[in-house]
Protein backbone atom coordinates (compact mmCIF):
# COMPACT_ATOMS: atom_id res chain seq x y z
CA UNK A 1 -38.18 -15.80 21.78
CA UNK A 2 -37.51 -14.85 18.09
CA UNK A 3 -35.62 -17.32 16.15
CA UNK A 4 -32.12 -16.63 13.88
CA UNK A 5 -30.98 -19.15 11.43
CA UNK A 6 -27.43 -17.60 10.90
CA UNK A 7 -26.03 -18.96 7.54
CA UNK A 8 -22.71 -18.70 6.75
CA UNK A 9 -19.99 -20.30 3.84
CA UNK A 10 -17.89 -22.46 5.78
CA UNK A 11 -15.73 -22.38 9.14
CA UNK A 12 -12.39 -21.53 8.23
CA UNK A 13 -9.84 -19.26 10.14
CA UNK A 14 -11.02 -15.68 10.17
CA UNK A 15 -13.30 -13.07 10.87
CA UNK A 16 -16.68 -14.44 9.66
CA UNK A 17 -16.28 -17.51 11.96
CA UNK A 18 -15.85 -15.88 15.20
CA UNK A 19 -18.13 -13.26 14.25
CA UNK A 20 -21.12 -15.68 13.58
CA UNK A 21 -20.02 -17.96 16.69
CA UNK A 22 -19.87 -14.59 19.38
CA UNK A 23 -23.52 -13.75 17.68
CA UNK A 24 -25.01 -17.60 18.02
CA UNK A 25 -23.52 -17.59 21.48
CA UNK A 26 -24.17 -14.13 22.67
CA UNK A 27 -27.13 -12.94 21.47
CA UNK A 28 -28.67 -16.13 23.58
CA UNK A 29 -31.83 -15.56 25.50
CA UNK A 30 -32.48 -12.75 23.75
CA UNK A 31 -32.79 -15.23 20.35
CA UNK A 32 -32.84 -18.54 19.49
CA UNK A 33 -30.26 -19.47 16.82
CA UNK A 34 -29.43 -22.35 14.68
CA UNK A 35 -25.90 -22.07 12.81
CA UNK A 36 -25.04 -23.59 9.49
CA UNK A 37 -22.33 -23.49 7.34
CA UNK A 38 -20.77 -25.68 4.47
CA UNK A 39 -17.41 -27.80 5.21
CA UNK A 40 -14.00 -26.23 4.42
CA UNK A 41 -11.74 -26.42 1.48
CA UNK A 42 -9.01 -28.87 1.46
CA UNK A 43 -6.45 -26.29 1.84
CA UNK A 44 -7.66 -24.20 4.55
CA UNK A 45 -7.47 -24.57 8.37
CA UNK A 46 -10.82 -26.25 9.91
CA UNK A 47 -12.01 -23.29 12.68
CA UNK A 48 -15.34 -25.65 14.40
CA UNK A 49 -12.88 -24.91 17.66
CA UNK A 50 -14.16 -21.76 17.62
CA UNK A 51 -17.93 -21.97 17.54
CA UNK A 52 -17.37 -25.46 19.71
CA UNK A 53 -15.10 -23.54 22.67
CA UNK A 54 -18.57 -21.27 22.81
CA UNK A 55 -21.16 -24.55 22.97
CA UNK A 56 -21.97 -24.22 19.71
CA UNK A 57 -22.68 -27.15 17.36
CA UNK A 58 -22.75 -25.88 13.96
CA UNK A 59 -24.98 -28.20 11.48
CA UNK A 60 -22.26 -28.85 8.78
CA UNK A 61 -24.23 -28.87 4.92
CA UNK A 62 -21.78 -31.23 2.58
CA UNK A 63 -22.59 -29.35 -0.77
CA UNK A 64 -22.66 -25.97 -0.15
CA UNK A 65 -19.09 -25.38 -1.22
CA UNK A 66 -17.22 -22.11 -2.50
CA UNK A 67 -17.18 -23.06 -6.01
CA UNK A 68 -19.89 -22.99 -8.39
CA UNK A 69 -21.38 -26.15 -9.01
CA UNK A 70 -25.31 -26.59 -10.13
CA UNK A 71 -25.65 -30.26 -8.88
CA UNK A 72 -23.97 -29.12 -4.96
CA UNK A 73 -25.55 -25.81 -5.09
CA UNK A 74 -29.12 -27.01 -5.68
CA UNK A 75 -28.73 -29.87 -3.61
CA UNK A 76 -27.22 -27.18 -0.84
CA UNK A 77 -30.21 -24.73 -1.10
CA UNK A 78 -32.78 -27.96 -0.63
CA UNK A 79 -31.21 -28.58 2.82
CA UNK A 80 -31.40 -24.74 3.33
CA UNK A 81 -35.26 -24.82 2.92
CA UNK A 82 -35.68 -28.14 4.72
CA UNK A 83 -33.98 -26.71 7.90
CA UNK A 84 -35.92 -23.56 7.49
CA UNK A 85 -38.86 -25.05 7.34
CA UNK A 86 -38.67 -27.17 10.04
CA UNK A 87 -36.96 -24.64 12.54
CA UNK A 88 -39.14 -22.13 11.21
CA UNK A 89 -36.93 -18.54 12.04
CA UNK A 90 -38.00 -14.93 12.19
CA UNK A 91 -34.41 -14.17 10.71
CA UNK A 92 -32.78 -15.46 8.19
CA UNK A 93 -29.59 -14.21 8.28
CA UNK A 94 -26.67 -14.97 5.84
CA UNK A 95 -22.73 -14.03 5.66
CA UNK A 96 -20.55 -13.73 3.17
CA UNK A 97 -21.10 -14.86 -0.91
CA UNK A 98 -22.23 -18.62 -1.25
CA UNK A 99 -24.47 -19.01 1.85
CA UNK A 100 -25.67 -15.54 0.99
CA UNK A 101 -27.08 -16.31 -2.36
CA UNK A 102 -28.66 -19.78 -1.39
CA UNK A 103 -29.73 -19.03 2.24
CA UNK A 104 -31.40 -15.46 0.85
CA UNK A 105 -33.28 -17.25 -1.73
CA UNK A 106 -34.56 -20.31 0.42
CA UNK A 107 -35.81 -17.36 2.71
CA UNK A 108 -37.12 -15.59 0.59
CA UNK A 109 -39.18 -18.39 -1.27
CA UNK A 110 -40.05 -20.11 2.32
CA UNK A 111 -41.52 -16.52 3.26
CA UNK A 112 -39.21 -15.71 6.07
CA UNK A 113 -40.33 -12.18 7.52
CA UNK A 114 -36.66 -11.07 8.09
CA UNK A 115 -33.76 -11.63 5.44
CA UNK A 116 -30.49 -10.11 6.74
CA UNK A 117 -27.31 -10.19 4.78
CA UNK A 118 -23.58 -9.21 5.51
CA UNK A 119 -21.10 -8.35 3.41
CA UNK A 120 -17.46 -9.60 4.83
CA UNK A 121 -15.74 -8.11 2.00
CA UNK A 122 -16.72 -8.81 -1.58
CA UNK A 123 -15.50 -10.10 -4.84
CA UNK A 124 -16.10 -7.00 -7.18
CA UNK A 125 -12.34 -6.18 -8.37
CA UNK A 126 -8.99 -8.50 -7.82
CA UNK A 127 -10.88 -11.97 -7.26
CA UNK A 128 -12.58 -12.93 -11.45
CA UNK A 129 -12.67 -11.73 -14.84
CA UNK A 130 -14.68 -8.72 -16.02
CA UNK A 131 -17.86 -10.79 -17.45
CA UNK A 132 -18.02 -13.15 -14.44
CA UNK A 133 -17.47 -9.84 -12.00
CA UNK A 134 -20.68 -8.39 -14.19
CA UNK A 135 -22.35 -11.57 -13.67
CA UNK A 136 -21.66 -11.53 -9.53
CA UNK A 137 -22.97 -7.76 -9.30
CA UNK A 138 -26.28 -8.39 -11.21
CA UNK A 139 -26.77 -11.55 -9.06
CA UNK A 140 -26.00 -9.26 -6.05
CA UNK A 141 -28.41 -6.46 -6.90
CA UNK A 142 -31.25 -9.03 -7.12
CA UNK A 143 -30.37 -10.54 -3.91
CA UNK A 144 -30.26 -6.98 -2.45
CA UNK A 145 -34.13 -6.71 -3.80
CA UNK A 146 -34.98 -10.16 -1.70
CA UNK A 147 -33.34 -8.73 1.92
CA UNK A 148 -34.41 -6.91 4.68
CA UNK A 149 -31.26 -5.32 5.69
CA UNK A 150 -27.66 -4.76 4.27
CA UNK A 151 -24.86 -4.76 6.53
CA UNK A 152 -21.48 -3.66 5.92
CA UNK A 153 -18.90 -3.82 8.35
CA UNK A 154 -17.31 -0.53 7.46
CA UNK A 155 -18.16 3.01 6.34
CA UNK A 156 -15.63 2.43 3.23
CA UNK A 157 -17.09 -0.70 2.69
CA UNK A 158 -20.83 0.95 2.69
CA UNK A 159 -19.74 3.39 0.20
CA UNK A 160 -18.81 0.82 -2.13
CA UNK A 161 -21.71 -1.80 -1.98
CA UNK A 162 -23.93 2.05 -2.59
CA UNK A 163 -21.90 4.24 -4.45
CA UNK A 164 -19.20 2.62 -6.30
CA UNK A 165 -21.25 -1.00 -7.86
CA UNK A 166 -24.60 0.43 -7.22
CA UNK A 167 -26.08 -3.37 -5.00
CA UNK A 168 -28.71 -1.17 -3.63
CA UNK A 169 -29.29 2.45 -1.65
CA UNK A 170 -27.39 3.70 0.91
CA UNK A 171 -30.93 3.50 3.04
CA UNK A 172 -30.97 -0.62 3.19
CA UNK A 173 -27.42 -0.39 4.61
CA UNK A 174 -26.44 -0.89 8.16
CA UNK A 175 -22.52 -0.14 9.10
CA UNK A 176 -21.75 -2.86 12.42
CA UNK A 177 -18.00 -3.31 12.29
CA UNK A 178 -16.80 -6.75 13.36
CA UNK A 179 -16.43 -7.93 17.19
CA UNK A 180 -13.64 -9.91 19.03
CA UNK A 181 -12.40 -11.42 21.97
CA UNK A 182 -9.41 -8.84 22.26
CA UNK A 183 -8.42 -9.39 25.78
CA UNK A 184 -6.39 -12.78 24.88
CA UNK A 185 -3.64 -10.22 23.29
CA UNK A 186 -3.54 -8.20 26.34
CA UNK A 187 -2.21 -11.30 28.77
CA UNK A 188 0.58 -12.91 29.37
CA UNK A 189 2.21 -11.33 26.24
CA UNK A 190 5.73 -11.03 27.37
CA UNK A 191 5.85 -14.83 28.00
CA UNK A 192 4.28 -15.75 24.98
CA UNK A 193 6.78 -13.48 23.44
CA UNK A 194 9.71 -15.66 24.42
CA UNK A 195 8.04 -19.19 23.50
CA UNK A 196 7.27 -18.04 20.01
CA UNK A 197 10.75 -16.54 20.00
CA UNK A 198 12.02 -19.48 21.26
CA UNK A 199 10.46 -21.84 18.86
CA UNK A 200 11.54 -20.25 16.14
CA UNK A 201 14.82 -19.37 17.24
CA UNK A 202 14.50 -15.63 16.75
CA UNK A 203 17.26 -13.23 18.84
CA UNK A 204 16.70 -10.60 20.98
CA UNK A 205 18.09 -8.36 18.29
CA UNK A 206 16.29 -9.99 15.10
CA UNK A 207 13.22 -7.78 13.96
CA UNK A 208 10.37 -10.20 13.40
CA UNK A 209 7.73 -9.15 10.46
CA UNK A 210 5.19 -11.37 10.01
CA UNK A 211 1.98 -11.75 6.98
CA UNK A 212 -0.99 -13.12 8.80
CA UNK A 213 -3.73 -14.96 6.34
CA UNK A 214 -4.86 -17.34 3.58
CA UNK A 215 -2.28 -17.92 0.91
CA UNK A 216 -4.53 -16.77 -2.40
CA UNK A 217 -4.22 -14.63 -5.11
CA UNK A 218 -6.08 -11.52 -3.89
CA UNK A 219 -3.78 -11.83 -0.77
CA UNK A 220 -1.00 -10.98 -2.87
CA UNK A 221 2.30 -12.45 -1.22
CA UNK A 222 4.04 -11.85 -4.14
CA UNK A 223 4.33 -8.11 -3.28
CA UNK A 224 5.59 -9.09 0.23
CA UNK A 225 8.24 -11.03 -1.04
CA UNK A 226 9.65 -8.85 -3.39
CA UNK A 227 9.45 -6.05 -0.50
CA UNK A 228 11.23 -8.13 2.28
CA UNK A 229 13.84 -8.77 -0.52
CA UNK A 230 14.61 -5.22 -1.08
CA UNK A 231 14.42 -4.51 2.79
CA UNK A 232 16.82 -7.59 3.39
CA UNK A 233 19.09 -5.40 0.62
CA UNK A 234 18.98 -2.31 1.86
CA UNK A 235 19.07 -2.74 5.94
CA UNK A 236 21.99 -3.89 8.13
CA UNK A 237 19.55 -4.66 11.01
CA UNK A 238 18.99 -8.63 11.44
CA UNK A 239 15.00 -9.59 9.99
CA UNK A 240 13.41 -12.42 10.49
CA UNK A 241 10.46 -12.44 8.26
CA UNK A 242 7.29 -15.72 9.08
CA UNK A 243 4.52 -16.10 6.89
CA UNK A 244 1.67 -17.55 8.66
CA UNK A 245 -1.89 -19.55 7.05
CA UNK A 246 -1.86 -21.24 4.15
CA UNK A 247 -4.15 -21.82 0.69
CA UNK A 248 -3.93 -22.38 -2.87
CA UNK A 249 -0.82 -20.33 -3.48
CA UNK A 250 1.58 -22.26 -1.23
CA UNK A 251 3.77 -23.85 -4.08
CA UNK A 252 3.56 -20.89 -6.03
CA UNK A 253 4.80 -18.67 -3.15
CA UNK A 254 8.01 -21.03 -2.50
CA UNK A 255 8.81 -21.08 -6.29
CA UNK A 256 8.74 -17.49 -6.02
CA UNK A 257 11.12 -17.44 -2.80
CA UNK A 258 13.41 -19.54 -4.45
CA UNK A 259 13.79 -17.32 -7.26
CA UNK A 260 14.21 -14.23 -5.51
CA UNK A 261 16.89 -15.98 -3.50
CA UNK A 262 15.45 -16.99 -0.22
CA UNK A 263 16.90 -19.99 1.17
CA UNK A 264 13.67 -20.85 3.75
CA UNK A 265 12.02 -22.90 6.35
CA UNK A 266 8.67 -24.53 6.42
CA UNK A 267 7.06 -26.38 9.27
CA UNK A 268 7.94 -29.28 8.56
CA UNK A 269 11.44 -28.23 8.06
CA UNK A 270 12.29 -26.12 11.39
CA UNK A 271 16.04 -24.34 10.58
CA UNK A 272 16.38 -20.66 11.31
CA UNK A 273 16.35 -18.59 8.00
CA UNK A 274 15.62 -15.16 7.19
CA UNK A 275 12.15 -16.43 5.36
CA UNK A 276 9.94 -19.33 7.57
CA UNK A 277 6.45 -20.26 5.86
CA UNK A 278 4.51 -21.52 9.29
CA UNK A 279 1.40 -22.69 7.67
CA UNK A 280 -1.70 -22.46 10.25
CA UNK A 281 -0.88 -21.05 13.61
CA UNK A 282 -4.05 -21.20 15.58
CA UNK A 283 -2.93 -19.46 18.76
CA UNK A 284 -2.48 -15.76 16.89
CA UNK A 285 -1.99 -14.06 19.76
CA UNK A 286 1.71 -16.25 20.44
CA UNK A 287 2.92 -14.93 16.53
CA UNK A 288 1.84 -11.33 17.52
CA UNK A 289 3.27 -11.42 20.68
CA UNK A 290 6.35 -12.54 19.50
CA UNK A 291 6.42 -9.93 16.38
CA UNK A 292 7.52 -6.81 15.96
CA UNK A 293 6.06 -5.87 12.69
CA UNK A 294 2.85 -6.79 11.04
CA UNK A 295 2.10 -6.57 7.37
CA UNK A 296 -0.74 -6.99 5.04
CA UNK A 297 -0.14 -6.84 1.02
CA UNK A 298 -4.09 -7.65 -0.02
CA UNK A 299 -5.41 -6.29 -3.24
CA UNK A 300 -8.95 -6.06 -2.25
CA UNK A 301 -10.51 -6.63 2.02
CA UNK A 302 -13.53 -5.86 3.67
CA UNK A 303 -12.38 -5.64 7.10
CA UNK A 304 -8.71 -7.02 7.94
CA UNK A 305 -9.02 -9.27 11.34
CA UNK A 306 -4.96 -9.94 11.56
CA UNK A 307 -4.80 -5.74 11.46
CA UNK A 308 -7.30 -5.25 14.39
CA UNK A 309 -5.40 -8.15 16.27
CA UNK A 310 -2.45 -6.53 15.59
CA UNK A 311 -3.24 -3.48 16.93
CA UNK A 312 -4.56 -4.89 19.84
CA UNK A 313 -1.04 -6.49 20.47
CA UNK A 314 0.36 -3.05 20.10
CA UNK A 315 2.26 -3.82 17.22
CA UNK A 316 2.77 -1.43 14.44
CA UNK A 317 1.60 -2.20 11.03
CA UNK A 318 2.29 -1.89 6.91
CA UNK A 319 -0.02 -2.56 4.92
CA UNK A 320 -2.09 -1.48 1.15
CA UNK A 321 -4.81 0.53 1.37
CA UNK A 322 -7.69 -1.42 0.30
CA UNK A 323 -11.00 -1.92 1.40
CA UNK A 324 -11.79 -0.80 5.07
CA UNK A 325 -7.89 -0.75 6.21
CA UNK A 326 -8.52 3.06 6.48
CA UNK A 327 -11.62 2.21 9.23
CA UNK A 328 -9.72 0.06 11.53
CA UNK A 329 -5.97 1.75 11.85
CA UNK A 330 -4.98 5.17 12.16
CA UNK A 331 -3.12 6.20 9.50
CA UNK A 332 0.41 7.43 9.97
CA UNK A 333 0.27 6.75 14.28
CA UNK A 334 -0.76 3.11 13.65
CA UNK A 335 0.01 1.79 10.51
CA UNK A 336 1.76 2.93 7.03
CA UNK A 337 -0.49 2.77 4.11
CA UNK A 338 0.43 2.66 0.54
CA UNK A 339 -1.66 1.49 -2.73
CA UNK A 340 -2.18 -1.78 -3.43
CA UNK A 341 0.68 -3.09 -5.42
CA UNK A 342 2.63 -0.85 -5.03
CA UNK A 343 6.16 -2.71 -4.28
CA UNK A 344 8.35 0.48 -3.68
CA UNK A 345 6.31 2.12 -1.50
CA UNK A 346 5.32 -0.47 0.59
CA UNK A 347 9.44 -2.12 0.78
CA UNK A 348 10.27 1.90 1.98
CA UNK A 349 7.25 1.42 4.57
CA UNK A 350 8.71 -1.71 6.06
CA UNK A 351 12.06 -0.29 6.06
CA UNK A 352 10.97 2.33 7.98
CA UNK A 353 9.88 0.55 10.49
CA UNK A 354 13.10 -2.12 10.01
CA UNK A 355 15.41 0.86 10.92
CA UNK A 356 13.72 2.66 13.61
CA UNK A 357 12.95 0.96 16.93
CA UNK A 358 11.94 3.87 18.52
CA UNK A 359 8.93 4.55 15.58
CA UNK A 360 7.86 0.87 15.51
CA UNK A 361 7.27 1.81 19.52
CA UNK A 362 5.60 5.07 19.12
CA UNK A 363 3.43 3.30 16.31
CA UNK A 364 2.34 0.49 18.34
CA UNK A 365 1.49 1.95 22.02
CA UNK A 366 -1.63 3.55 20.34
CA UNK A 367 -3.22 0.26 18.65
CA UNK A 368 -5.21 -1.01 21.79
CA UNK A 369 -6.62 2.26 22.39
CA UNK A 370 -8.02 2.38 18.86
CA UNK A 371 -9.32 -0.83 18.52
CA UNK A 372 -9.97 -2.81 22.20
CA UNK A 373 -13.75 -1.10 22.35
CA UNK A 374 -14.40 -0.61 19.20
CA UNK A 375 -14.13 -4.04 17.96
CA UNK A 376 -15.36 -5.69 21.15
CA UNK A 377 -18.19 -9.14 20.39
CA UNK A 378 -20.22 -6.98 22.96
CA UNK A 379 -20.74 -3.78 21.01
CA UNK A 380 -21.24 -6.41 17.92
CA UNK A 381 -24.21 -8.32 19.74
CA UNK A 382 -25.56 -5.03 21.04
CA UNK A 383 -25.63 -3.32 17.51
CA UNK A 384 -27.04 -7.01 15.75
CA UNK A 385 -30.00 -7.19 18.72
CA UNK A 386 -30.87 -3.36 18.08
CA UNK A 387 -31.39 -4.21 13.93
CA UNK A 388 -32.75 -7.34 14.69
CA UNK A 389 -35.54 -5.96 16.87
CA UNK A 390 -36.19 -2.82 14.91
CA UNK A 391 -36.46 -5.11 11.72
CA UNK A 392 -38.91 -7.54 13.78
CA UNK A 393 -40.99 -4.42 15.05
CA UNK A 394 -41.56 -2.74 11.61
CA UNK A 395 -42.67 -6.42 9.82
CA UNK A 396 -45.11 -6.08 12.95
């Protein structure tokens, strides 16, 4: 039975941590695998319920953190080559930026026959400055040099690692679009409808828009306050408007709200305003049941997870058109794009959908049908034993 060692940052709330617990858990007999990870920032969520609800115990490595730091960092890739050496894997794989460049390079120097990278977005544009951008890309085009295979979990996303910053050719790149448990936002949705409702004391006649994700700059908030302000101005329909996760950008997003004028609830503070910041919400599938519209305002994704969940909630969705947005929703039946930042497109998007029930409807019926196979953990583990085995057969 080949062996995986499957690599990735940390275990936060998102796409990369169910993605790497369905493949530990799934791809089982066919492979053996060992997941590691580093521990999670301070503000974010801890996610080890989701490898842990699968079996999985996930070896935790103290210093490999998301900032740059040379005394963690070497002391991280050490571990890296200490675990590799004594589990001794076929495949290295890694996911996503820090455990990419430290788990590709202890593979690579311990003479692993397969290194496998994956993309989950990337840091190119909206996240540093120019020089440190210049510096990531160079780093990433060596890297590229040192692995096997390059996947990218969307067409648009493949055209930029090849085309657009030039990480390596279009040949080395493998397209597998995420996988998820999507059935959980097929059941029991009217009920969990009325509890989130409920909870948050939101009327049968209130529209509920919610913002589903980490509170950081590249997220870009900002823009979705300033929209839901000029919605709230222009509409005589009642909103209700819930921003859901948390990060870095918490106290800069409630300065914000206060300036704009929004008088608003936290969790901690539970009264019914127009504007409720819900920090983490692990049981997504209770906000989108309970929504009616579902936004995203980023200035730079790789593959959205709150838009696929969305859709398969049937709920219609606004959002910028960044990164592989374009793969996952259907443009104009699913979702309303605009560019990213702009405000004025994006506020007459949502009021769109604020003043027409029977559109947000039309918009949402289609979502499951787009996304419930397509972004099924089967088809992932399918697509990941198919490279996995064609990358084992041609090392011989």
């Amino acid at each position: 039975m080949p062996k995986v060692l499957r690599i990735t940052n940390r275990f936060n709330l998102g796409g990369i941590t169910y993605n790497v617990s369905y493949l530990s858990r799934y791809l089982a007999p066919e492979f053996e695998t060992m997941l590691i990870g580093g521990p999670n920032e301070t503000s974010e969520e801890s996610s080890l319920f989701i490898p842990e609800s699968l079996g999985l115990h996930p070896v935790i490595i103290p210093q490999m953190r998301r900032s740059v730091n040379p005394f963690n960092d070497l002391a991280a890739y050490k571990k890296i080559k200490k675990i590799i050496r004594e589990f001794k894997p076929d495949i290295v794989h890694t996911h996503a930026s820090k455990a990419g460049a430290l788990g590709r390079m202890a593979a690579f120097h311990c003479k692993v026959p397969v290194i496998v990278h994956t993309f989950h977005g990337h840091i190119f544009h909206s996240y540093f400055g120019k020089i440190k951008t210049g510096v990531i890309r160079s780093s990433e085009k060596y890297l590229a040099r040192r692995t096997d295979a390059i996947i990218a979990i969307s067409e648009k996303q493949k055209k930029e690692l090849a085309i657009d910053h030039g990480i390596c050719g279009e040949e080395k790149i493998t397209v597998i679009p995420l996988g998820f448990d999507l059935g959980r936002f097929r059941i029991d949705m009217e009920q969990k409808r009325k509890n989130f409702r409920k909870e948050f004391e939101v009327a049968d006649d209130e529209i509920a828009i919610v913002i589903i994700g980490r509170l950081v700059p590249v997220k870009n908030h900002f823009l979705f306050l300033r929209a839901l302000k000029n919605v709230s101005e222009q509409t005589k329909k009642k909103i209700r408007a819930f921003i859901v996760g948390d990060g870095e950008e918490r106290f800069a997003l409630e300065i914000a709200a206060r300036e704009i004028g929004f008088d608003f609830a936290t969790e901690k503070i539970r009264v019914k305003k127009l504007l409720t910041f819900t920090s983490w919400i692990k049981d997504v599938d209770r906000v989108l049941a309970g929504s009616d519209i579902v936004c995203l305002t980023s200035m730079n994704e790789g593959t959205p997870v709150s838009l696929i969940e969305a859709q398969a909630a049937c709920k219609p969705v606004v959002s910028t058109r960044v990164g592989g947005v374009e793969n996952i929703v259907d443009p104009g039946n699913t979702a309303l794009l605009c560019e990213p930042g702009d405000e004025k497109k994006f506020a007459e998007n949502l009021l769109t959908l604020v003043e027409n029930e029977a559109e947000r409807n039309r918009m949402g019926k289609d979502g499951w049908d787009l996304v419930g196979k397509k972004f099924h953990y089967e088809r992932l583990v399918s697509d990941m034993s198919n490279l996995y085995n064609r990358l084992l057969h041609s090392k011989g």
